[in-house]
C-alpha atoms as a PDB file:
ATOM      1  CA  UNK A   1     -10.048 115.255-156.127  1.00  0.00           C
ATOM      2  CA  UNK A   2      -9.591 112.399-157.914  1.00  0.00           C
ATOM      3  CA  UNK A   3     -12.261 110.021-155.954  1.00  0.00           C
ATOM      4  CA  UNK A   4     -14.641 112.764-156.671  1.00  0.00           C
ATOM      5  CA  UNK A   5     -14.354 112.185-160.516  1.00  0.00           C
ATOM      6  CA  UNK A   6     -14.663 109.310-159.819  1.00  0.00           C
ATOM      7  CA  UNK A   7     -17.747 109.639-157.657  1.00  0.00           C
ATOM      8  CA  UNK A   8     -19.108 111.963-159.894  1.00  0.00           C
ATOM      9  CA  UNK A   9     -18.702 109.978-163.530  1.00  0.00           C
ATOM     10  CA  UNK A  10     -21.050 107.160-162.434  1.00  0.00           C
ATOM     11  CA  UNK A  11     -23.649 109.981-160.291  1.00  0.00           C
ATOM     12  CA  UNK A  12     -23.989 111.890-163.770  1.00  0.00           C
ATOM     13  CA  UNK A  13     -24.332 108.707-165.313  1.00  0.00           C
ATOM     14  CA  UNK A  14     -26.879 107.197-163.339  1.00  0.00           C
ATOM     15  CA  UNK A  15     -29.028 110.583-162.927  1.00  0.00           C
ATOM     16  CA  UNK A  16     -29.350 111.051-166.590  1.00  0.00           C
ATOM     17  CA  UNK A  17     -30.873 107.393-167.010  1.00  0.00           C
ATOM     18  CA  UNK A  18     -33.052 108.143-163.854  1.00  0.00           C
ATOM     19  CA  UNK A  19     -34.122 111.384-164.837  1.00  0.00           C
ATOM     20  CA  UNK A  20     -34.820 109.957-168.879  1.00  0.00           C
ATOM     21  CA  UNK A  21     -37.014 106.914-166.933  1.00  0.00           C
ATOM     22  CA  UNK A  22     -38.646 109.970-164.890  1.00  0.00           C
ATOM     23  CA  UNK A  23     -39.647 111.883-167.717  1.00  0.00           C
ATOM     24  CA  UNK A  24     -40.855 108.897-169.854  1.00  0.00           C
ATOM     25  CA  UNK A  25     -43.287 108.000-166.858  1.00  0.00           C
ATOM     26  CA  UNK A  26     -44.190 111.617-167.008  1.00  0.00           C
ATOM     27  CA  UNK A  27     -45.207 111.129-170.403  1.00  0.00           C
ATOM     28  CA  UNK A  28     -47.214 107.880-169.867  1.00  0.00           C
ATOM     29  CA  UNK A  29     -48.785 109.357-167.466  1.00  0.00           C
ATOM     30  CA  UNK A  30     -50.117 112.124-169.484  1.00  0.00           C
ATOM     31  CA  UNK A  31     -51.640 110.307-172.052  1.00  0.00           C
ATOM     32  CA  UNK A  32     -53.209 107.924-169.805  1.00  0.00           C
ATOM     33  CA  UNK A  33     -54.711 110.993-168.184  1.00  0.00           C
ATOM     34  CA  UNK A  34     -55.810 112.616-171.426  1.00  0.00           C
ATOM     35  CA  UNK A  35     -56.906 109.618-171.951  1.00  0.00           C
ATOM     36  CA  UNK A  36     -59.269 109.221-169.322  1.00  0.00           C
ATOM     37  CA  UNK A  37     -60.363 112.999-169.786  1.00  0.00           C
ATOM     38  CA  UNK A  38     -61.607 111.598-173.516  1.00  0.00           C
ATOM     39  CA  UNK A  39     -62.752 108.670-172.143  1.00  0.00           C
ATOM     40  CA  UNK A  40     -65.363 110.431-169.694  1.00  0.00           C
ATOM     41  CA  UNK A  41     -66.385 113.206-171.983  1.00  0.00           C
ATOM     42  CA  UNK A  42     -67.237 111.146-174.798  1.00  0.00           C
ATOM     43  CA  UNK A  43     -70.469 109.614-175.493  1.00  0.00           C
ATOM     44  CA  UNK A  44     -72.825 108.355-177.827  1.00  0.00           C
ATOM     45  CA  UNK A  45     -76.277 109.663-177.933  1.00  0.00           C
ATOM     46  CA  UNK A  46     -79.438 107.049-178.340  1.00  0.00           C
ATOM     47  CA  UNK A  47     -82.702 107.972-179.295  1.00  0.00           C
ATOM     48  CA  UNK A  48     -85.231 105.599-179.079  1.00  0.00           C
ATOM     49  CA  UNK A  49     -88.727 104.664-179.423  1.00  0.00           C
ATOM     50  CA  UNK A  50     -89.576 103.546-176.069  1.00  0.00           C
ATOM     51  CA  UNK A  51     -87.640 103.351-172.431  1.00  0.00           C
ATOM     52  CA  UNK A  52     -84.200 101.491-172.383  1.00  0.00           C
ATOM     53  CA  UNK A  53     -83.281  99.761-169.424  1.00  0.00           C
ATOM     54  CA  UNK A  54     -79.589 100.557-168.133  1.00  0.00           C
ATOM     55  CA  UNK A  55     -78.846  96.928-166.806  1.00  0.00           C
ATOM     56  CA  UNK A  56     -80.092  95.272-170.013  1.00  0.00           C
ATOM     57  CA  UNK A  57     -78.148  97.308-172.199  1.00  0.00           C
ATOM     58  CA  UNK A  58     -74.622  97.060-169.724  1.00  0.00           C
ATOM     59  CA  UNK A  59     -75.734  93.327-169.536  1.00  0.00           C
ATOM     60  CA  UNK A  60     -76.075  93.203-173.429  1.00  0.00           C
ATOM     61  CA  UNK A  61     -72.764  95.404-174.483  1.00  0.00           C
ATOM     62  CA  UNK A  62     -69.489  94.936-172.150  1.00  0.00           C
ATOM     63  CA  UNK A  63     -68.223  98.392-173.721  1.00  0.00           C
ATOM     64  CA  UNK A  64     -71.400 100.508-172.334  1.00  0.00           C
ATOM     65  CA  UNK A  65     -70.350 101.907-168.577  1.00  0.00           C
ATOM     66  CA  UNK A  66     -73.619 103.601-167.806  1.00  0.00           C
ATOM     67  CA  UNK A  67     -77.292 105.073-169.495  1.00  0.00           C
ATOM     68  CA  UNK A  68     -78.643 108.257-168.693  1.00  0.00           C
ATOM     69  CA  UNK A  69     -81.612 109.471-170.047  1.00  0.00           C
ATOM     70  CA  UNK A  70     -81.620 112.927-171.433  1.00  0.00           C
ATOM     71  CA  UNK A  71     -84.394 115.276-170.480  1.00  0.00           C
ATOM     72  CA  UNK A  72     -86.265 117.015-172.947  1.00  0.00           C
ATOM     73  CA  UNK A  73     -87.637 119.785-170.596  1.00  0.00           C
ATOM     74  CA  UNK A  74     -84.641 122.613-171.118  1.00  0.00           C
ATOM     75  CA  UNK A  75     -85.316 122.429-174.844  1.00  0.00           C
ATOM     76  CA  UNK A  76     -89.226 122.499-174.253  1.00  0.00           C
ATOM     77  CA  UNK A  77     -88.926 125.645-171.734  1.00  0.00           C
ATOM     78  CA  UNK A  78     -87.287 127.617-174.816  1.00  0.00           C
ATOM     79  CA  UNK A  79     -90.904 127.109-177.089  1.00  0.00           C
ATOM     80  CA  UNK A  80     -92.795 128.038-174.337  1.00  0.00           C
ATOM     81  CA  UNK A  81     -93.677 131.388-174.747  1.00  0.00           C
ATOM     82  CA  UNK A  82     -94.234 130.308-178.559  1.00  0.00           C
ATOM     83  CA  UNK A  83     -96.643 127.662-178.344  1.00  0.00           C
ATOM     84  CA  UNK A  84     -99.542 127.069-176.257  1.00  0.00           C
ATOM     85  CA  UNK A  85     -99.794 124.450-173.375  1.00  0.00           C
ATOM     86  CA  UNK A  86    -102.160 122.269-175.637  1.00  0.00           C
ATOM     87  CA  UNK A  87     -99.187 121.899-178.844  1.00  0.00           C
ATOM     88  CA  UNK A  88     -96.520 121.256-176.085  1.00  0.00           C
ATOM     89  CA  UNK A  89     -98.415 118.641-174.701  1.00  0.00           C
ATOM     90  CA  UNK A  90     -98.983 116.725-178.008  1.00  0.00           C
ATOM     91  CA  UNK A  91     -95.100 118.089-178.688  1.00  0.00           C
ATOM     92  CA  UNK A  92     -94.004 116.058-175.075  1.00  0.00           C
ATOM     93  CA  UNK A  93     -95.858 113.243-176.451  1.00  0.00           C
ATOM     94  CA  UNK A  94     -94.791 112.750-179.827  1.00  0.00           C
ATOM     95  CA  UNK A  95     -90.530 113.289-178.580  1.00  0.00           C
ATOM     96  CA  UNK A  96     -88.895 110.178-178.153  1.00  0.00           C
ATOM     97  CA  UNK A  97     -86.950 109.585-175.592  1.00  0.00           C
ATOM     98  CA  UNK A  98     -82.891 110.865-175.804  1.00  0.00           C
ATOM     99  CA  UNK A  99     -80.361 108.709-173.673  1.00  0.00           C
ATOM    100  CA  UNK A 100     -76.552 109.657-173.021  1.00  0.00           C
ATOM    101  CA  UNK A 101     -74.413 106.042-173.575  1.00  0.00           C
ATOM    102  CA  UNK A 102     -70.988 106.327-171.673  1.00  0.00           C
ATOM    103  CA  UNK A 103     -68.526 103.705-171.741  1.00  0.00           C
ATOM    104  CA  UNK A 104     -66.079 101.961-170.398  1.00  0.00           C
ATOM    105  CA  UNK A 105     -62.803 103.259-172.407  1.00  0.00           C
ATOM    106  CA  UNK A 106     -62.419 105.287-175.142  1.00  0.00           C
ATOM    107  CA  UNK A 107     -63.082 103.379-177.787  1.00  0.00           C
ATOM    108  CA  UNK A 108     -61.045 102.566-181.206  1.00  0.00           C
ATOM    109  CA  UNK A 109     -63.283 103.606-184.411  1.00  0.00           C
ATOM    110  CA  UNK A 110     -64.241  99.765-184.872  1.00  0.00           C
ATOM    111  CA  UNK A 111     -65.487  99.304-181.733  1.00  0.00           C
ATOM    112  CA  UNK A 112     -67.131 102.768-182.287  1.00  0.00           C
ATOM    113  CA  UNK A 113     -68.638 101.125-185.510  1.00  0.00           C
ATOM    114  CA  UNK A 114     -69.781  97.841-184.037  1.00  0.00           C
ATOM    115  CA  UNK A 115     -71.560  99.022-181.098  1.00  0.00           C
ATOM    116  CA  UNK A 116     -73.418 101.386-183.254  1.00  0.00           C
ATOM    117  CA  UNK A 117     -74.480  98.788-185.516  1.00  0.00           C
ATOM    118  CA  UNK A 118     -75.751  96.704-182.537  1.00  0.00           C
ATOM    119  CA  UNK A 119     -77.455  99.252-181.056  1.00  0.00           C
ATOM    120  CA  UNK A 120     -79.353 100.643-183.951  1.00  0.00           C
ATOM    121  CA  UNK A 121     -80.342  96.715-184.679  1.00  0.00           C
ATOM    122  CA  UNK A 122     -82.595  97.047-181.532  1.00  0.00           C
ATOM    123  CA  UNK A 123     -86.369  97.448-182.015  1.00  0.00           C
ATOM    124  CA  UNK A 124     -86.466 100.320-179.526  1.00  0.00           C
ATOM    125  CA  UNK A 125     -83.673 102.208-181.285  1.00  0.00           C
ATOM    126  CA  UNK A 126     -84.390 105.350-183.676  1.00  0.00           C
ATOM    127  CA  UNK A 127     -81.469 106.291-184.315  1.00  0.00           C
ATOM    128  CA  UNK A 128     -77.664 106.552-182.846  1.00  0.00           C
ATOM    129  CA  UNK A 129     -75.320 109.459-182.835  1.00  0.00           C
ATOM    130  CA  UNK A 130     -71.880 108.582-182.209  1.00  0.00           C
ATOM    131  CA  UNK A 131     -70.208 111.742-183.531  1.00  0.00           C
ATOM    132  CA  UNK A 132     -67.699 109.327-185.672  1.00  0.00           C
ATOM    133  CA  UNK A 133     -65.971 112.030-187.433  1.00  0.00           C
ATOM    134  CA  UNK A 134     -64.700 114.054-184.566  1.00  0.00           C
ATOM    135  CA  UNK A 135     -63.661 110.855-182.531  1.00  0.00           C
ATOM    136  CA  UNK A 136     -61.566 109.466-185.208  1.00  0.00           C
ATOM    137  CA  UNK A 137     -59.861 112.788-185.290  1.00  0.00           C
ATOM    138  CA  UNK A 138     -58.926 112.583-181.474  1.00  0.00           C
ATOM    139  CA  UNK A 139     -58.206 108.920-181.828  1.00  0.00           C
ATOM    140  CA  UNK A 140     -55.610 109.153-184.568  1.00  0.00           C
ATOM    141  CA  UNK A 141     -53.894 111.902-182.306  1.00  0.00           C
ATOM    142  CA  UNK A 142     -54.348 110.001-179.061  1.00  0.00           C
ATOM    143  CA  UNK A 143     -52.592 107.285-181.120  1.00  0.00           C
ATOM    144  CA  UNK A 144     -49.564 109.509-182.536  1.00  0.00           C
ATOM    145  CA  UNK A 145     -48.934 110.670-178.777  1.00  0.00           C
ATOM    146  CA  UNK A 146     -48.615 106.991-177.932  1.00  0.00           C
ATOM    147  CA  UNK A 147     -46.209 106.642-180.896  1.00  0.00           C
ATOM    148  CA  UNK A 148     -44.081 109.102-179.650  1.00  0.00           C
ATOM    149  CA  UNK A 149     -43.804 108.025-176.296  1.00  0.00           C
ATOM    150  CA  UNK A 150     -42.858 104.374-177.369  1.00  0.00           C
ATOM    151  CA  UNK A 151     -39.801 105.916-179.526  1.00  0.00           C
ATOM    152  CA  UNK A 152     -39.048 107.738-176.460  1.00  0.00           C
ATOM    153  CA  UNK A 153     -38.652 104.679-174.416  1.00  0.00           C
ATOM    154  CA  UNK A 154     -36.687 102.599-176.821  1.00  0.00           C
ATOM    155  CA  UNK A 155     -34.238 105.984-177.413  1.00  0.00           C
ATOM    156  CA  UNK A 156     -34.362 105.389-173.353  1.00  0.00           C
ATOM    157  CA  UNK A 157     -32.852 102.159-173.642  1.00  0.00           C
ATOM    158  CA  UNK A 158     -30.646 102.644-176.181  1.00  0.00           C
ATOM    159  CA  UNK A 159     -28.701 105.309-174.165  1.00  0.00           C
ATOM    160  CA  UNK A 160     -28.588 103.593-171.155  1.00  0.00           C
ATOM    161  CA  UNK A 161     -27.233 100.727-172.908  1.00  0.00           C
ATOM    162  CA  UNK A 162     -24.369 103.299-174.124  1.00  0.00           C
ATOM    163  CA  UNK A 163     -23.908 104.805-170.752  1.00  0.00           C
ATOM    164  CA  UNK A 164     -23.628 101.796-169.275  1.00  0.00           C
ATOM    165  CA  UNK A 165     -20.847 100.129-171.320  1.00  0.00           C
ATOM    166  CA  UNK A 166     -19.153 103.511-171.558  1.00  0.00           C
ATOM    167  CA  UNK A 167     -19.095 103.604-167.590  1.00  0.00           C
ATOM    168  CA  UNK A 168     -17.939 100.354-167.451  1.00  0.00           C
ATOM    169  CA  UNK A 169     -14.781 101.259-169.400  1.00  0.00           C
ATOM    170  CA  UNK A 170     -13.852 104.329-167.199  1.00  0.00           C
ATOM    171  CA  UNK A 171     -14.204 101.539-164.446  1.00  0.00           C
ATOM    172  CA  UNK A 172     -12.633  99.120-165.715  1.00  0.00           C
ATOM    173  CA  UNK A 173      -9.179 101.846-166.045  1.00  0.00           C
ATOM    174  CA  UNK A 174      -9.998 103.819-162.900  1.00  0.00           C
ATOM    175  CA  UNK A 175     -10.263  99.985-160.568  1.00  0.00           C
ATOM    176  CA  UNK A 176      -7.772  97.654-162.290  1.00  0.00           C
ATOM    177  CA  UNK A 177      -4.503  98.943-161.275  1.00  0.00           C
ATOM    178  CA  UNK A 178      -5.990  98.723-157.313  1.00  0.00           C
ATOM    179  CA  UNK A 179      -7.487  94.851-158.208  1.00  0.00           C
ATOM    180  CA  UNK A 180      -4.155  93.722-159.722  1.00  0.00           C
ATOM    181  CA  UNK A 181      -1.939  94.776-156.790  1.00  0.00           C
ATOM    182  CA  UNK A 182      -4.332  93.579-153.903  1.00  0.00           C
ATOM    183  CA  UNK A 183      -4.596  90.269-156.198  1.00  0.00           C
ATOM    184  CA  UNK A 184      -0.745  89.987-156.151  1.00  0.00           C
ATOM    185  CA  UNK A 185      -1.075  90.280-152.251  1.00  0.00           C
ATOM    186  CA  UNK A 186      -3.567  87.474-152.275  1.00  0.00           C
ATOM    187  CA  UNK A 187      -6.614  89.154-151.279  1.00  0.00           C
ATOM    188  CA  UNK A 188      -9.270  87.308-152.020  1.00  0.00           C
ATOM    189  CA  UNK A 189     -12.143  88.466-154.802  1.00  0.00           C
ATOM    190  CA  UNK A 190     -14.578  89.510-152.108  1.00  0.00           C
ATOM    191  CA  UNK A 191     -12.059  92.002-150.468  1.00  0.00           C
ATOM    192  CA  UNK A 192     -11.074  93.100-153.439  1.00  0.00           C
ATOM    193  CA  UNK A 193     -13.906  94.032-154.683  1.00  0.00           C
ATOM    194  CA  UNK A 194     -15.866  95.240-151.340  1.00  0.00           C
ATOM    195  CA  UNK A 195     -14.566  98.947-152.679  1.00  0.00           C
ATOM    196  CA  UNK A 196     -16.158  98.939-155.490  1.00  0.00           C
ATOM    197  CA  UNK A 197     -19.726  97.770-154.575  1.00  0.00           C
ATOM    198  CA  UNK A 198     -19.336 100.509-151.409  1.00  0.00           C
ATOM    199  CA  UNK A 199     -18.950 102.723-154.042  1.00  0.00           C
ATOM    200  CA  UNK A 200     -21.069 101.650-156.607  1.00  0.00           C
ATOM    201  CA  UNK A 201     -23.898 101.607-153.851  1.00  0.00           C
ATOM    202  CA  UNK A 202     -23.034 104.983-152.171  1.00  0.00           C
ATOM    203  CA  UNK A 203     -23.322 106.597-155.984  1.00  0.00           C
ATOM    204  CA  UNK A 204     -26.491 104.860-156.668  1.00  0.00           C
ATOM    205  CA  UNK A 205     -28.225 106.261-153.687  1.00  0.00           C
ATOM    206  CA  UNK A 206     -26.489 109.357-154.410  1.00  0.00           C
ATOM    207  CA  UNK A 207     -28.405 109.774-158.072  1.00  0.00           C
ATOM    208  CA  UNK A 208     -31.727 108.639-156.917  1.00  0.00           C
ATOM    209  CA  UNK A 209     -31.384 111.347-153.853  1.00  0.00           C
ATOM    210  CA  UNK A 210     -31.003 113.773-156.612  1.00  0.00           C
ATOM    211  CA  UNK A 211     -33.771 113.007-158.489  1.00  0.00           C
ATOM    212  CA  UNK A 212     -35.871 112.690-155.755  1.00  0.00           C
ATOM    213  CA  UNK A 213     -35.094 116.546-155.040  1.00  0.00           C
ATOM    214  CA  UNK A 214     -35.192 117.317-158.682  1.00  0.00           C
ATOM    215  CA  UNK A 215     -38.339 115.971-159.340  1.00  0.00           C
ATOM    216  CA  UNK A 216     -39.831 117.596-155.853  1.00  0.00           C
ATOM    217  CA  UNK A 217     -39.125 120.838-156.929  1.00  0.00           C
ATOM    218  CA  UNK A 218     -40.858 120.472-160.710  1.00  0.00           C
ATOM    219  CA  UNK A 219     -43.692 119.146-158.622  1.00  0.00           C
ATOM    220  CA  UNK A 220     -44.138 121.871-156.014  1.00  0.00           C
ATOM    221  CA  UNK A 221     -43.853 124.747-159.451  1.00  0.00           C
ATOM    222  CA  UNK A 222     -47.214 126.500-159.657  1.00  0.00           C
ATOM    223  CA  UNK A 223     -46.440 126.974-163.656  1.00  0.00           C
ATOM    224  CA  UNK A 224     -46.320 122.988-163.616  1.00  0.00           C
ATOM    225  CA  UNK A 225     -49.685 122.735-162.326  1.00  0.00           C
ATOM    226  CA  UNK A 226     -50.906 125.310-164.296  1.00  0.00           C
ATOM    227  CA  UNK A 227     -49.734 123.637-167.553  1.00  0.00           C
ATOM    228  CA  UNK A 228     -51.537 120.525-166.928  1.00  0.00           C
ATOM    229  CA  UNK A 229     -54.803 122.346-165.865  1.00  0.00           C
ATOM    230  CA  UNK A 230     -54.758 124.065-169.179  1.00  0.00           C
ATOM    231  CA  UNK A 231     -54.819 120.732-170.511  1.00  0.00           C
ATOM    232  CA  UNK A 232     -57.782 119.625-168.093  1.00  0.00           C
ATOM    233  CA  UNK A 233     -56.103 116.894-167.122  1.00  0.00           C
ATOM    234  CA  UNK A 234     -54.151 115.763-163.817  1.00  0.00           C
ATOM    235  CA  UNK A 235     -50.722 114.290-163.647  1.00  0.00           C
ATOM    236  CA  UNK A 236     -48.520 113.299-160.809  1.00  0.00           C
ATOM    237  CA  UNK A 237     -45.199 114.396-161.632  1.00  0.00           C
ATOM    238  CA  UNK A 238     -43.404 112.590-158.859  1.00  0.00           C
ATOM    239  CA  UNK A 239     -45.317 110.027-157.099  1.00  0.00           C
ATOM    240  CA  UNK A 240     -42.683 109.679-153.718  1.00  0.00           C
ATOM    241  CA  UNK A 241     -43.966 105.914-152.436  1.00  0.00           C
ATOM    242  CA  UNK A 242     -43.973 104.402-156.319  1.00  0.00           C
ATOM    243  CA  UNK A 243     -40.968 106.384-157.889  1.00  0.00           C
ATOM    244  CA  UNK A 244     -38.546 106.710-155.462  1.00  0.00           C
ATOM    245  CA  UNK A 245     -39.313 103.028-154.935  1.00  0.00           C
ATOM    246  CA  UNK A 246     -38.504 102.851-158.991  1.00  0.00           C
ATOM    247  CA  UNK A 247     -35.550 105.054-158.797  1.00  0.00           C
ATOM    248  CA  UNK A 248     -33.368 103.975-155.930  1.00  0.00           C
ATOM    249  CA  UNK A 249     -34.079 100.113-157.514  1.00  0.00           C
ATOM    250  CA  UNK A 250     -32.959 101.191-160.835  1.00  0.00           C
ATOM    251  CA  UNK A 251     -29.672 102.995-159.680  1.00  0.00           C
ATOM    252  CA  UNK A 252     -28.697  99.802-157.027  1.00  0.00           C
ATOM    253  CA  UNK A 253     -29.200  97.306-159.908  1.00  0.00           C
ATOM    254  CA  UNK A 254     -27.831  98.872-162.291  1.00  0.00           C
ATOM    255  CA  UNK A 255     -24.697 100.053-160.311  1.00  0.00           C
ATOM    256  CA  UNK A 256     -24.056  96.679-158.707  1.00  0.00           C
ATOM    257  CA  UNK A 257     -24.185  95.106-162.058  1.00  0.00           C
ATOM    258  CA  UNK A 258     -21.758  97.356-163.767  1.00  0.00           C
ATOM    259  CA  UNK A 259     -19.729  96.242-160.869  1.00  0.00           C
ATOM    260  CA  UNK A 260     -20.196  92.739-161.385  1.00  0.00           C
ATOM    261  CA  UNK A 261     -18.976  92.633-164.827  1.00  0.00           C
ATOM    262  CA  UNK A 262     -16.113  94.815-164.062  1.00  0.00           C
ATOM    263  CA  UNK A 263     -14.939  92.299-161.871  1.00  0.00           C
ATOM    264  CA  UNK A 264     -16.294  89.539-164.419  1.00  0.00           C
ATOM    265  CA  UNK A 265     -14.223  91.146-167.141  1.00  0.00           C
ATOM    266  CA  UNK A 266     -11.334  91.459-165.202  1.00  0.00           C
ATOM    267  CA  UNK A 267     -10.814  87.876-163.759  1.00  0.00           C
ATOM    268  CA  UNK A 268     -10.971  87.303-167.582  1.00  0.00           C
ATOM    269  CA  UNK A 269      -7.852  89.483-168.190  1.00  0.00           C
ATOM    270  CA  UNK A 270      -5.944  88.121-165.241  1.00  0.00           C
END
């Protein structure tokens, strides 16, 4: 009973920093995904004078990703049955043409600003419609999400900081009794401490297992799918190659190094 409290301290230990990293990745993950979903439906709208040309203006601006010209034909249908064929003619004539700018990213407001500038500065260019008010709005909350996640990630490390060291003392009472008499035997430091990494190694792959499983099942949950599609975005909650990868490297390290400076700290007391 006893070597399973002792099992199970450094298990709960290590799962709860596992399963804090897990969630924080979940997070990251999100708002890189939202922010791709902005980054693809946002675009600025050219009108100009006379035909653009897509590789001049990508090989002009490093921000623009592609040009597409916008037909005026939908909006022409609509005035068809009130004008004659002789008005819409002069009416296709007169139009300029309309051209659908996306880019690379999604863009700060200064970059937003800049571009703009540069682009109305062209001789072709009428006008440019960047719909500045509504993208500032989504970049200052894009922005807070980001903010949130990076106090997330140092509250991270500030608990597993306190885990750690408060693991390390249960350690150093639960192993020092076992050290000092197989010391007095003259074992050497290896032998003596061959226990403790077995067990520091068996509970690290222990804790990853779990989250492994854990994570699996939030995966496989139709409501977590759901959630994200309501969000029209797509997140991989558990990627198996990268995070269990991430996971059983995080609970080894950080298991073999409370171990080394258990034994660190007690060669210092001897």
């Amino acid at each position: 009973m006893k070597s399973l409290k002792n099992h199970f301290s450094l298990i709960a230990a290590l799962f709860t920093i596992l399963f804090t990293v897990q969630v924080y990745q979940i997070l990251e993950r999100s708002i890189n995904s939202y922010e791709e979903s902005l980054r693809a439906n946002y675009s600025i709208v050219v009108i100009a004078n006379s035909a653009l040309e897509e590789s001049s203006i990508k090989s002009r601006f490093s921000l623009v990703r592609s040009l597409e010209e916008i037909s005026p034909e939908k909006v022409i249908k609509r005035l068809e049955k009130e004008m004659d064929k002789t008005s819409l003619g002069l009416l296709r004539a007169s139009l300029p043409k309309f051209y659908r700018l996306s880019l690379e990213h999604y863009p700060e407001p200064e970059e937003v600003d800049i571009l703009s500038a540069q682009l109305e500065n062209m001789k072709a260019v009428k006008r440019v419609e960047s719909f500045s008010q509504t993208h500032d709005q989504i970049y200052k909350l894009l922005l807070l999400y980001k903010g949130i996640t990076q106090v997330f990630a140092i509250a991270i490390f500030i608990v597993t900081l306190l885990l750690i060291a408060k693991e390390m003392r249960i350690w150093q009472f639960q192993h020092a009794e076992r050290m000092n008499i197989m010391a007095l035997f003259g074992a050497p430091i290896m032998l003596r401490s061959a226990v403790l990494f077995r067990l520091a190694i068996i509970d690290a792959i222990v804790a990853a297992s779990l989250i492994l499983l854990v994570f699996a099942f939030i995966q496989n949950g139709a409501w977590v799918e759901n959630y994200f599609q309501d969000m029209n975005i797509h997140v991989d909650i558990f990627n198996y190659a990268k995070d269990s990868f991430l996971h059983f490297g995080i609970a080894l390290t950080l298991s073999i190094a409370l171990s080394l400076m258990l034994i660190i700290n007690h060669k210092e007391e001897v």
